[in-house]
N, C-alpha and C. Protein backbone atom coordinates (compact mmCIF):
# COMPACT_ATOMS: atom_id res chain seq x y z
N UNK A 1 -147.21 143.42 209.46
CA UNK A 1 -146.43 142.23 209.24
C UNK A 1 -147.36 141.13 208.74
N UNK A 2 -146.52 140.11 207.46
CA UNK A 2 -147.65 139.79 207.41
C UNK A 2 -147.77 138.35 208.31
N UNK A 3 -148.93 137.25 208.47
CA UNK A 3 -148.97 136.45 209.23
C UNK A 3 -148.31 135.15 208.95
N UNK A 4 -148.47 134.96 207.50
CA UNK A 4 -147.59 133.67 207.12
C UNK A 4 -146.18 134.07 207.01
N UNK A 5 -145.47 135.18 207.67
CA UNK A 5 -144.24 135.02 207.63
C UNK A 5 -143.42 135.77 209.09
N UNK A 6 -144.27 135.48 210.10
CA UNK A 6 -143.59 136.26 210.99
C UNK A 6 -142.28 136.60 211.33
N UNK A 7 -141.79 137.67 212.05
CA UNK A 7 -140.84 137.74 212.33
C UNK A 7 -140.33 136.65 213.96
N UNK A 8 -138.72 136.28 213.48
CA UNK A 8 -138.00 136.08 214.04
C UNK A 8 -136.97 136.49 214.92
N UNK A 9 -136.67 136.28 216.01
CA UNK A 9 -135.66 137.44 217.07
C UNK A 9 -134.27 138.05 216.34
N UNK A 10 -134.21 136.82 216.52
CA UNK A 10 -132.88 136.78 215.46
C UNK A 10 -132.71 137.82 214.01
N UNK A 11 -133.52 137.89 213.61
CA UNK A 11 -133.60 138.74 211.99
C UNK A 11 -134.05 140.36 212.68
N UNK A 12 -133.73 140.56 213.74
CA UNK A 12 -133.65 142.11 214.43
C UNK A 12 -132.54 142.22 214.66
N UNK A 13 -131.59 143.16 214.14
CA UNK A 13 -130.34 143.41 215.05
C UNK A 13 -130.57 145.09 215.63
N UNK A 14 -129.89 145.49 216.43
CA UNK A 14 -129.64 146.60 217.12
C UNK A 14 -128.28 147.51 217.26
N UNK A 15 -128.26 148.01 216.87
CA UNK A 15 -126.97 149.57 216.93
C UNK A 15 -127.29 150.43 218.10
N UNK A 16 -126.28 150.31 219.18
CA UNK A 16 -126.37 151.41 220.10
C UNK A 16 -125.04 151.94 220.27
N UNK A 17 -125.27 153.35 221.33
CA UNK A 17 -123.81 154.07 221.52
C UNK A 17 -122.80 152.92 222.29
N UNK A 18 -123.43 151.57 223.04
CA UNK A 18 -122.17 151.11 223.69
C UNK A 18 -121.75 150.33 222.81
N UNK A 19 -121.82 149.90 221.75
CA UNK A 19 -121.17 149.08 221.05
C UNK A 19 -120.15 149.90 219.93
N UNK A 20 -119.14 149.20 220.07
CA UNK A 20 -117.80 149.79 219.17
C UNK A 20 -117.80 149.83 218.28
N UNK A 21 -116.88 150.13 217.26
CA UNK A 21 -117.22 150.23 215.60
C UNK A 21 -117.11 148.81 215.12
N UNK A 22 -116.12 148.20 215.56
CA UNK A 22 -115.84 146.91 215.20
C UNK A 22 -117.38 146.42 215.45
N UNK A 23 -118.05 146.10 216.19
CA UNK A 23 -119.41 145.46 216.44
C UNK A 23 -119.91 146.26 215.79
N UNK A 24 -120.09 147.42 215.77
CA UNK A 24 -120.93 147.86 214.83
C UNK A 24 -120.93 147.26 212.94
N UNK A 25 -119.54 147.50 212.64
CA UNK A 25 -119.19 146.83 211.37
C UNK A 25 -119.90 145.42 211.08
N UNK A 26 -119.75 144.67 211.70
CA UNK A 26 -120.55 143.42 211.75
C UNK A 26 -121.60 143.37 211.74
N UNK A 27 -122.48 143.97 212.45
CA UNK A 27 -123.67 143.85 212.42
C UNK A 27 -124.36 144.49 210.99
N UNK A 28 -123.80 145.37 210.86
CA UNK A 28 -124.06 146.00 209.33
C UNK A 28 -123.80 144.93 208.57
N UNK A 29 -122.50 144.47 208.47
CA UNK A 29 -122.45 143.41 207.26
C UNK A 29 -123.00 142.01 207.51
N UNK A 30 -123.35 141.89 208.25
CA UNK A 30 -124.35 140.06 208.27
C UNK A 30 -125.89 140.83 207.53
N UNK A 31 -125.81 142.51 208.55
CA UNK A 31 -127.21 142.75 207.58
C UNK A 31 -127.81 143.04 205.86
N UNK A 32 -126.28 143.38 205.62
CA UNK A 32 -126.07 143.48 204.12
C UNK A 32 -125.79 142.33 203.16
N UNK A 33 -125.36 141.24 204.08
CA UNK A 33 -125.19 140.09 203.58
C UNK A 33 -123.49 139.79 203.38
N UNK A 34 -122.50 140.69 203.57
CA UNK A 34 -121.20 140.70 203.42
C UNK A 34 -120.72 139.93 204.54
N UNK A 35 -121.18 139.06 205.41
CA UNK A 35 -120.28 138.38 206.47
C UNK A 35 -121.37 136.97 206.43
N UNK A 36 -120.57 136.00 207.08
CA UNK A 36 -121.27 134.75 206.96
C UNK A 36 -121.95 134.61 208.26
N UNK A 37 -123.18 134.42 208.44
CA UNK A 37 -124.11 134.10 208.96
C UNK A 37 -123.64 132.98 209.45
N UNK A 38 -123.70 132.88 211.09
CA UNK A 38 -123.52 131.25 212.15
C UNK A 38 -124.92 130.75 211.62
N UNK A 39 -124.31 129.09 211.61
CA UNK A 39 -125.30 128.12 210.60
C UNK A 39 -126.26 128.13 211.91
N UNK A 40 -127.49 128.19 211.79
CA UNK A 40 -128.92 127.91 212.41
C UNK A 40 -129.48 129.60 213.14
N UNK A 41 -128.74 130.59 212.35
CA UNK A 41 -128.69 132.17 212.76
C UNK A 41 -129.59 132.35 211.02
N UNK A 42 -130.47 133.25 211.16
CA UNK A 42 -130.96 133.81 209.73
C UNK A 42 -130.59 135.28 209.32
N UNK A 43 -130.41 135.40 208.07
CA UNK A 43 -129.57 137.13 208.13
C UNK A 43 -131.05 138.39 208.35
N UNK A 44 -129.97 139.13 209.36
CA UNK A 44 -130.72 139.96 209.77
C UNK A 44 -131.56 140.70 208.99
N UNK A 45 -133.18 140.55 208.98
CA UNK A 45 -134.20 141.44 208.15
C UNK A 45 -134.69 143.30 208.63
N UNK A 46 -133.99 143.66 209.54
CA UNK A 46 -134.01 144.64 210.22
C UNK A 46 -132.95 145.08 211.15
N UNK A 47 -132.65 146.64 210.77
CA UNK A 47 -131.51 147.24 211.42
C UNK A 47 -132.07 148.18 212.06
N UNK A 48 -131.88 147.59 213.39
CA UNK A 48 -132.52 149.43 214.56
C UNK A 48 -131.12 150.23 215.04
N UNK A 49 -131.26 151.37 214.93
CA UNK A 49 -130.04 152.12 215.42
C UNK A 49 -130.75 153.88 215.95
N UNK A 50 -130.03 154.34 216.60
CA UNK A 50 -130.42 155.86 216.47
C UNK A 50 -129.54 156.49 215.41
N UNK A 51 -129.81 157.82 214.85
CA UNK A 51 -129.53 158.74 214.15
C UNK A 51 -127.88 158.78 214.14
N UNK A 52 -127.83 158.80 215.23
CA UNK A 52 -126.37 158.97 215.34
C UNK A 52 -124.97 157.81 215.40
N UNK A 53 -125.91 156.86 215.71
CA UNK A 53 -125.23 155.53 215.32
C UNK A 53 -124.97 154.67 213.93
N UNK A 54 -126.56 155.20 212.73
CA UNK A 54 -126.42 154.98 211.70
C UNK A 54 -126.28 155.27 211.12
N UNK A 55 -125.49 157.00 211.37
CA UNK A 55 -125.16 158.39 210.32
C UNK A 55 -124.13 158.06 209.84
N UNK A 56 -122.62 157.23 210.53
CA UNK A 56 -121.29 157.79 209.91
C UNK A 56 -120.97 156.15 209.72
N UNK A 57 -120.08 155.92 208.96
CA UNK A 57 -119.44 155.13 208.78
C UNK A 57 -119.70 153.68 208.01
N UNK A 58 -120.93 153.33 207.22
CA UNK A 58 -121.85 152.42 207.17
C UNK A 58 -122.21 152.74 205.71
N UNK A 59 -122.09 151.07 204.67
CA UNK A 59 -122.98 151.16 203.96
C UNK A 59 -124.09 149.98 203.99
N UNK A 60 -125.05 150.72 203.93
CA UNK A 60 -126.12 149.67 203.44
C UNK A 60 -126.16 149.07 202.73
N UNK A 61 -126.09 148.45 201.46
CA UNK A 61 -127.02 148.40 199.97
C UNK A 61 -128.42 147.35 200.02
N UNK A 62 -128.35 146.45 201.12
CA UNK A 62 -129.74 145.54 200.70
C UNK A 62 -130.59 146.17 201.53
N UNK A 63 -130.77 147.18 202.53
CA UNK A 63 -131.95 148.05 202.72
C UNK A 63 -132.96 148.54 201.80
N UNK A 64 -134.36 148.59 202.27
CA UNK A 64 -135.53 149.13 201.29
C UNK A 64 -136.14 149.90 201.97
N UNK A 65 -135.71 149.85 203.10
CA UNK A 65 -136.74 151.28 204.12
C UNK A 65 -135.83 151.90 205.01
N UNK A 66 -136.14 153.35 205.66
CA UNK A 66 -135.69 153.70 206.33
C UNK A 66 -136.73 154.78 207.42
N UNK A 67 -136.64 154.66 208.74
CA UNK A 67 -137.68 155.13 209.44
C UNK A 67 -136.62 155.65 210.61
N UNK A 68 -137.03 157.15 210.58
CA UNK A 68 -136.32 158.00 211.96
C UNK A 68 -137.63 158.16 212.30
N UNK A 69 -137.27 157.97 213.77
CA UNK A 69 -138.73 157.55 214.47
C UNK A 69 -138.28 159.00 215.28
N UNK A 70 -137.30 159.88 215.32
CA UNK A 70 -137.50 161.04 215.65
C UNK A 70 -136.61 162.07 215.18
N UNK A 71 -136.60 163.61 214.96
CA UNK A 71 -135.95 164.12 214.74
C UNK A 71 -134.52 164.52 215.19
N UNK A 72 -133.26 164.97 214.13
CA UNK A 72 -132.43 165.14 214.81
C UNK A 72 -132.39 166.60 214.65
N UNK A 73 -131.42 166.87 215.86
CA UNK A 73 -131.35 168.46 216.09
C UNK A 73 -131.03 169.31 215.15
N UNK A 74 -129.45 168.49 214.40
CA UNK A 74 -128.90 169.19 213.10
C UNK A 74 -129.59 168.14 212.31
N UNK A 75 -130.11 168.64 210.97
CA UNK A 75 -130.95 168.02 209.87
C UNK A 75 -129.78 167.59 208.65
N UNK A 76 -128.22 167.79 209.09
CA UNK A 76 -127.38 167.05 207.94
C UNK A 76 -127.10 165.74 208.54
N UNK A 77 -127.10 165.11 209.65
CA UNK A 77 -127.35 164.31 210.36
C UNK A 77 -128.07 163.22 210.05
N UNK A 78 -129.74 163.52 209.70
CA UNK A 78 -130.61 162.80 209.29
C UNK A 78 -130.28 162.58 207.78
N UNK A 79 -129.95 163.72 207.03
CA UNK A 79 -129.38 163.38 205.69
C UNK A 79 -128.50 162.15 205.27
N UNK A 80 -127.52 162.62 206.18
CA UNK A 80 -126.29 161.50 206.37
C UNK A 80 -127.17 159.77 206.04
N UNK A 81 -128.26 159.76 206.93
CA UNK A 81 -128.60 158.52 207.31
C UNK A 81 -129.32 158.33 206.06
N UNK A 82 -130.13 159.00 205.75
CA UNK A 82 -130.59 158.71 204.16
C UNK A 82 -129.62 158.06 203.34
N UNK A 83 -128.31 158.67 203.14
CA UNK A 83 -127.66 158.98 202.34
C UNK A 83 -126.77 157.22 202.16
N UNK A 84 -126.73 156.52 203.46
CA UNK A 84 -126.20 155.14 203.88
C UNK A 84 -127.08 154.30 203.65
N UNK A 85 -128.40 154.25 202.46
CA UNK A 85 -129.21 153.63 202.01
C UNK A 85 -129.23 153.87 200.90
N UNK A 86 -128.91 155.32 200.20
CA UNK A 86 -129.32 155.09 198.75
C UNK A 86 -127.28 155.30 198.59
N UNK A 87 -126.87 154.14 197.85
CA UNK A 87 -125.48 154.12 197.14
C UNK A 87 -124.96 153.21 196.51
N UNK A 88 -124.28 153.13 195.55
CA UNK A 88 -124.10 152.60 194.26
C UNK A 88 -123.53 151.14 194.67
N UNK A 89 -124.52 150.54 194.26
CA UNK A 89 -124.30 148.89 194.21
C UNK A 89 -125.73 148.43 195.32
N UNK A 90 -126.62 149.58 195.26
CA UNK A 90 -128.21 149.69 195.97
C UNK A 90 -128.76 148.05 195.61
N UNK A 91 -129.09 147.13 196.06
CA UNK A 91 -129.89 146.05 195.61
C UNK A 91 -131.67 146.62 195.26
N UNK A 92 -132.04 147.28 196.22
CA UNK A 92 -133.54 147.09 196.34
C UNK A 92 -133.30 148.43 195.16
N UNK A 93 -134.56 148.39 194.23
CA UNK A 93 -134.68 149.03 193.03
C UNK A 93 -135.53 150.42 193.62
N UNK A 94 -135.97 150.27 194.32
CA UNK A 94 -136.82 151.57 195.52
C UNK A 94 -136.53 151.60 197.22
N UNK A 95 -136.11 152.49 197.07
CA UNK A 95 -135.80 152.72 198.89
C UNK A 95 -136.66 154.04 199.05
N UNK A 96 -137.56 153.21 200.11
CA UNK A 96 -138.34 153.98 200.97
C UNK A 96 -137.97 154.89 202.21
N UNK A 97 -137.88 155.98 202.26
CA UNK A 97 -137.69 157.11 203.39
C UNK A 97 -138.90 157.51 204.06
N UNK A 98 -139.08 157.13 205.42
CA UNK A 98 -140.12 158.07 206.33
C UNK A 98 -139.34 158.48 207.34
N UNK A 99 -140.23 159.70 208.06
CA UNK A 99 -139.43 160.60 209.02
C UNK A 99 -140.82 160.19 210.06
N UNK A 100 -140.68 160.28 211.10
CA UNK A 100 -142.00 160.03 212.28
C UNK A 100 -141.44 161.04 213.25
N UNK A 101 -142.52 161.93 213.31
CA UNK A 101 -142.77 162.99 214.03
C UNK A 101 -143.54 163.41 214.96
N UNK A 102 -143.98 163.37 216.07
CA UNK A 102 -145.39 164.10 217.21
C UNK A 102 -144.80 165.42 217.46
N UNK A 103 -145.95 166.15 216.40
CA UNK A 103 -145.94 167.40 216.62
C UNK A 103 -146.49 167.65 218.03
N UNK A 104 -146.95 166.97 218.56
CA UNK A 104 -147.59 167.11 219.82
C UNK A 104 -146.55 166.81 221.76
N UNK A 105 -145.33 166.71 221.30
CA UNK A 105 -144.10 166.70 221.71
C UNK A 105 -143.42 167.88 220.96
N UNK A 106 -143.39 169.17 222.33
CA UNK A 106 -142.57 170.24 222.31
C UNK A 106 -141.59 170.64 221.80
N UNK A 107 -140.52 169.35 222.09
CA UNK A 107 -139.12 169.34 221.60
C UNK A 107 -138.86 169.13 220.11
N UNK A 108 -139.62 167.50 219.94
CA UNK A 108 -139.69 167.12 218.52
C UNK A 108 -140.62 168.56 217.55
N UNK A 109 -141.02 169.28 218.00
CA UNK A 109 -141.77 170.38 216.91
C UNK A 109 -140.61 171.47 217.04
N UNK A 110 -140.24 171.68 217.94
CA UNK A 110 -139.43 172.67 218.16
C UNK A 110 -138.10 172.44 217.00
N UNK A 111 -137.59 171.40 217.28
CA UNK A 111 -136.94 170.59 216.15
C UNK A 111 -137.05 170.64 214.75
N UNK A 112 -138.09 170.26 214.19
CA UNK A 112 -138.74 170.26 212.97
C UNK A 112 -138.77 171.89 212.49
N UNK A 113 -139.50 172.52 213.73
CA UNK A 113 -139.26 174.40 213.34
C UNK A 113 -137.99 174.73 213.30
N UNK A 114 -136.82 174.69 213.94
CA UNK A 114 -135.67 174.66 214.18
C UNK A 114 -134.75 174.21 212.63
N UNK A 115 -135.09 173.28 212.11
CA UNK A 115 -134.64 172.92 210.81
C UNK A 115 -135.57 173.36 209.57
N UNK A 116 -136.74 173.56 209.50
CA UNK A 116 -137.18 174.59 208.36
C UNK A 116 -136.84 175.46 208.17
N UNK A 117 -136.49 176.59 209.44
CA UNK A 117 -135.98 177.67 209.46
C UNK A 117 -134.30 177.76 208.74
N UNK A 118 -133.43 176.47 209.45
CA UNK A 118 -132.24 176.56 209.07
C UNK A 118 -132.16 176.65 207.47
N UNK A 119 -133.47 175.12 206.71
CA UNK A 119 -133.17 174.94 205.58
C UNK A 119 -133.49 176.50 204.64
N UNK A 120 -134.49 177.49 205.25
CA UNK A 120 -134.85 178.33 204.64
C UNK A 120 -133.68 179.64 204.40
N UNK A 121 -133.00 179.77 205.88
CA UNK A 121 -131.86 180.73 206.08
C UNK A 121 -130.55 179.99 205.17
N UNK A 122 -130.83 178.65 204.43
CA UNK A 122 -129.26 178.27 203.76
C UNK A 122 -129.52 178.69 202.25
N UNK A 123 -130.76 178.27 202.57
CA UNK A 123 -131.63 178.48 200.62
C UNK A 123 -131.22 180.33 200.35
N UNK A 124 -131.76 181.14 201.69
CA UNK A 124 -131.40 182.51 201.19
C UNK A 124 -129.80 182.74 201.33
N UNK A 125 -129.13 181.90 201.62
CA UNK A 125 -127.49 182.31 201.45
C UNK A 125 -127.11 182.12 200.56
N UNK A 126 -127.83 180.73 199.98
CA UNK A 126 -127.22 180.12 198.62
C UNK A 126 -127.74 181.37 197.49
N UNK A 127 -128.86 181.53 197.33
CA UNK A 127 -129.34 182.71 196.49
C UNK A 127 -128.47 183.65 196.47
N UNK A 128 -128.34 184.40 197.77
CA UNK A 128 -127.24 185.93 197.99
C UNK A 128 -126.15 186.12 196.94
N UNK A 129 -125.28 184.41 197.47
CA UNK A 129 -124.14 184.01 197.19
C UNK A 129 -124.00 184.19 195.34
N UNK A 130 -125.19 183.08 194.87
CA UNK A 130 -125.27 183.43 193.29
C UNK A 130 -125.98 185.00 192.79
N UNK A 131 -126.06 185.75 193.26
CA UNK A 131 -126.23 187.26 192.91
C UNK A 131 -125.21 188.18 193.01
N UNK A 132 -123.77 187.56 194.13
CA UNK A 132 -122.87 188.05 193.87
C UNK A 132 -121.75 187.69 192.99
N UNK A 133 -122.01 186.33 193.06
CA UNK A 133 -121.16 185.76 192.35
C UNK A 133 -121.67 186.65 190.12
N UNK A 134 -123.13 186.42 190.23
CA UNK A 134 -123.37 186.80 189.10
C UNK A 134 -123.49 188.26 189.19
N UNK A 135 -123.39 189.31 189.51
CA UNK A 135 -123.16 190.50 189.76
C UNK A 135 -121.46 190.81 189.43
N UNK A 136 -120.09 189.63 190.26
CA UNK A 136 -119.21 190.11 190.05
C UNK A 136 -118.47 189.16 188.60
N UNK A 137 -119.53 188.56 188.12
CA UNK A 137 -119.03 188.54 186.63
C UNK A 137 -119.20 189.57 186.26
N UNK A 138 -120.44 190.26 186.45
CA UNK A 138 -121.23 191.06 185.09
C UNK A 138 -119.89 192.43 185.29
N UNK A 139 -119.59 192.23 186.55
CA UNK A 139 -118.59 193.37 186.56
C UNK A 139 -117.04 193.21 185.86
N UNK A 140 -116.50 191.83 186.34
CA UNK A 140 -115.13 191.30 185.37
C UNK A 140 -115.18 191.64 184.03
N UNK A 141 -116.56 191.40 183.08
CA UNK A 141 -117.21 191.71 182.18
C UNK A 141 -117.04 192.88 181.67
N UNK A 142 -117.21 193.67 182.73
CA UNK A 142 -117.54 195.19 182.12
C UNK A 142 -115.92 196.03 182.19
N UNK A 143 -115.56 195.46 183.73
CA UNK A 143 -114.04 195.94 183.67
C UNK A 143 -112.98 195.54 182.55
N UNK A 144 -113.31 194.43 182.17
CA UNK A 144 -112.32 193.91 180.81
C UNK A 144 -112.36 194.43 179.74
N UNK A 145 -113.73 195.43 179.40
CA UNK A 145 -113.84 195.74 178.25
C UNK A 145 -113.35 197.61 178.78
N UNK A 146 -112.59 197.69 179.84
CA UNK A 146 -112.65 199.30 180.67
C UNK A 146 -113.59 200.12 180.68
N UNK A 147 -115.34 199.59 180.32
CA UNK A 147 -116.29 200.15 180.93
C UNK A 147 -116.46 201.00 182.07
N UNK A 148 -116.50 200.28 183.32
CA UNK A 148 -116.58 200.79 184.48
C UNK A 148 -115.77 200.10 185.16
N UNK A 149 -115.91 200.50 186.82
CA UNK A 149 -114.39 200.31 187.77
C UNK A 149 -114.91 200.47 189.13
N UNK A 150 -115.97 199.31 189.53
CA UNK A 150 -116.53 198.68 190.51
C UNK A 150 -115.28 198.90 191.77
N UNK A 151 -116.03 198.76 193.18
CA UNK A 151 -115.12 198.47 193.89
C UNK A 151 -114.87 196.87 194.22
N UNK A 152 -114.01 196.12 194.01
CA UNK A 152 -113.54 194.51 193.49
C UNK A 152 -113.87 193.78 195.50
N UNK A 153 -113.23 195.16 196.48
CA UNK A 153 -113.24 194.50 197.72
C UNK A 153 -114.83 194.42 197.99
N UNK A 154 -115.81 195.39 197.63
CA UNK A 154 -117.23 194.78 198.28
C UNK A 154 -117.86 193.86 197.78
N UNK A 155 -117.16 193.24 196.80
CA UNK A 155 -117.88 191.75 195.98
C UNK A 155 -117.12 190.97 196.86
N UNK A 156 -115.98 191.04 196.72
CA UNK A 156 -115.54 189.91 197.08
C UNK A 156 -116.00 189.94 198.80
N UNK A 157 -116.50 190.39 199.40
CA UNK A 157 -116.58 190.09 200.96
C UNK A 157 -118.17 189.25 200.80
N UNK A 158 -119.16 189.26 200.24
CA UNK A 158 -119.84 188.56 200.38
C UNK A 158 -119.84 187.26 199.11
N UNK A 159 -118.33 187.04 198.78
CA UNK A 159 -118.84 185.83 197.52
C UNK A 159 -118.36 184.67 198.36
């Protein structure tokens, strides 16, 4: 931080599970700048929330950073939260993403292994998927011209 501009209490707001959507809504928009700021209040320069509070329902656009200070279990989750920073009508011309991790905490690694693995087991489905899919052209292909005469049910069970 730098020194000639410290931070103020006020320019922190906070997102937790006890607060409702309605409070939640607000606090997002004084931080985005969409609600009017009480005169001698400054608009909020920082939004703390967990994963799961700042995944659904929320747009950002005057955000420039984003920091999960830990992993989530399901990794579309954390996506989500990315995803409520970068969207059309974005002010900041670069938005920054970090993830903060201690591999040295069991759970949080376990986590991180837990979602490489997933992203790796979706990557080989997605592949499968386009080998059958391009396999049961090459066959529509061949059947249209009465080439050959595939069986149609074992494509279709894995497309």
């Amino acid at each position: 931080m730098r020194d000639d501009y410290p931070l103020i209490a006020d320019e922190i707001v906070l997102i937790h599970a006890g607060l409702d959507i309605s409070a939640r809504t607000d606090i997002v928009d004084k931080f985005d700048g969409r609600a009017v700021i009480p005169e001698g209040e400054r608009q909020p320069r920082i939004l703390v929330g967990t994963v799961e509070t700042l995944g659904k329902g929320f747009t950002c656009v005057r955000a420039q950073c984003v920091v999960l200070m830990e992993p989530g279990f399901v990794q579309c989750v954390e996506v989500q939260v990315y995803s409520r920073i970068r969207r059309i009508g974005q002010q900041a011309k670069t938005v920054y993403s970090y993830r903060i991790c201690c591999p040295d905490i069991t759970l949080e690694d376990n986590i991180m292994k837990r979602q490489s693995m997933m992203a790796w087991i979706e990557e080989q489905i997605s592949k499968a998927q386009a080998e059958v899919r391009a396999a049961k052209a090459v066959n529509d292909q061949a059947q249209s011209k009465g080439h050959i005469d595939l069986e149609e049910d074992r494509l279709s069970e894995y497309a």
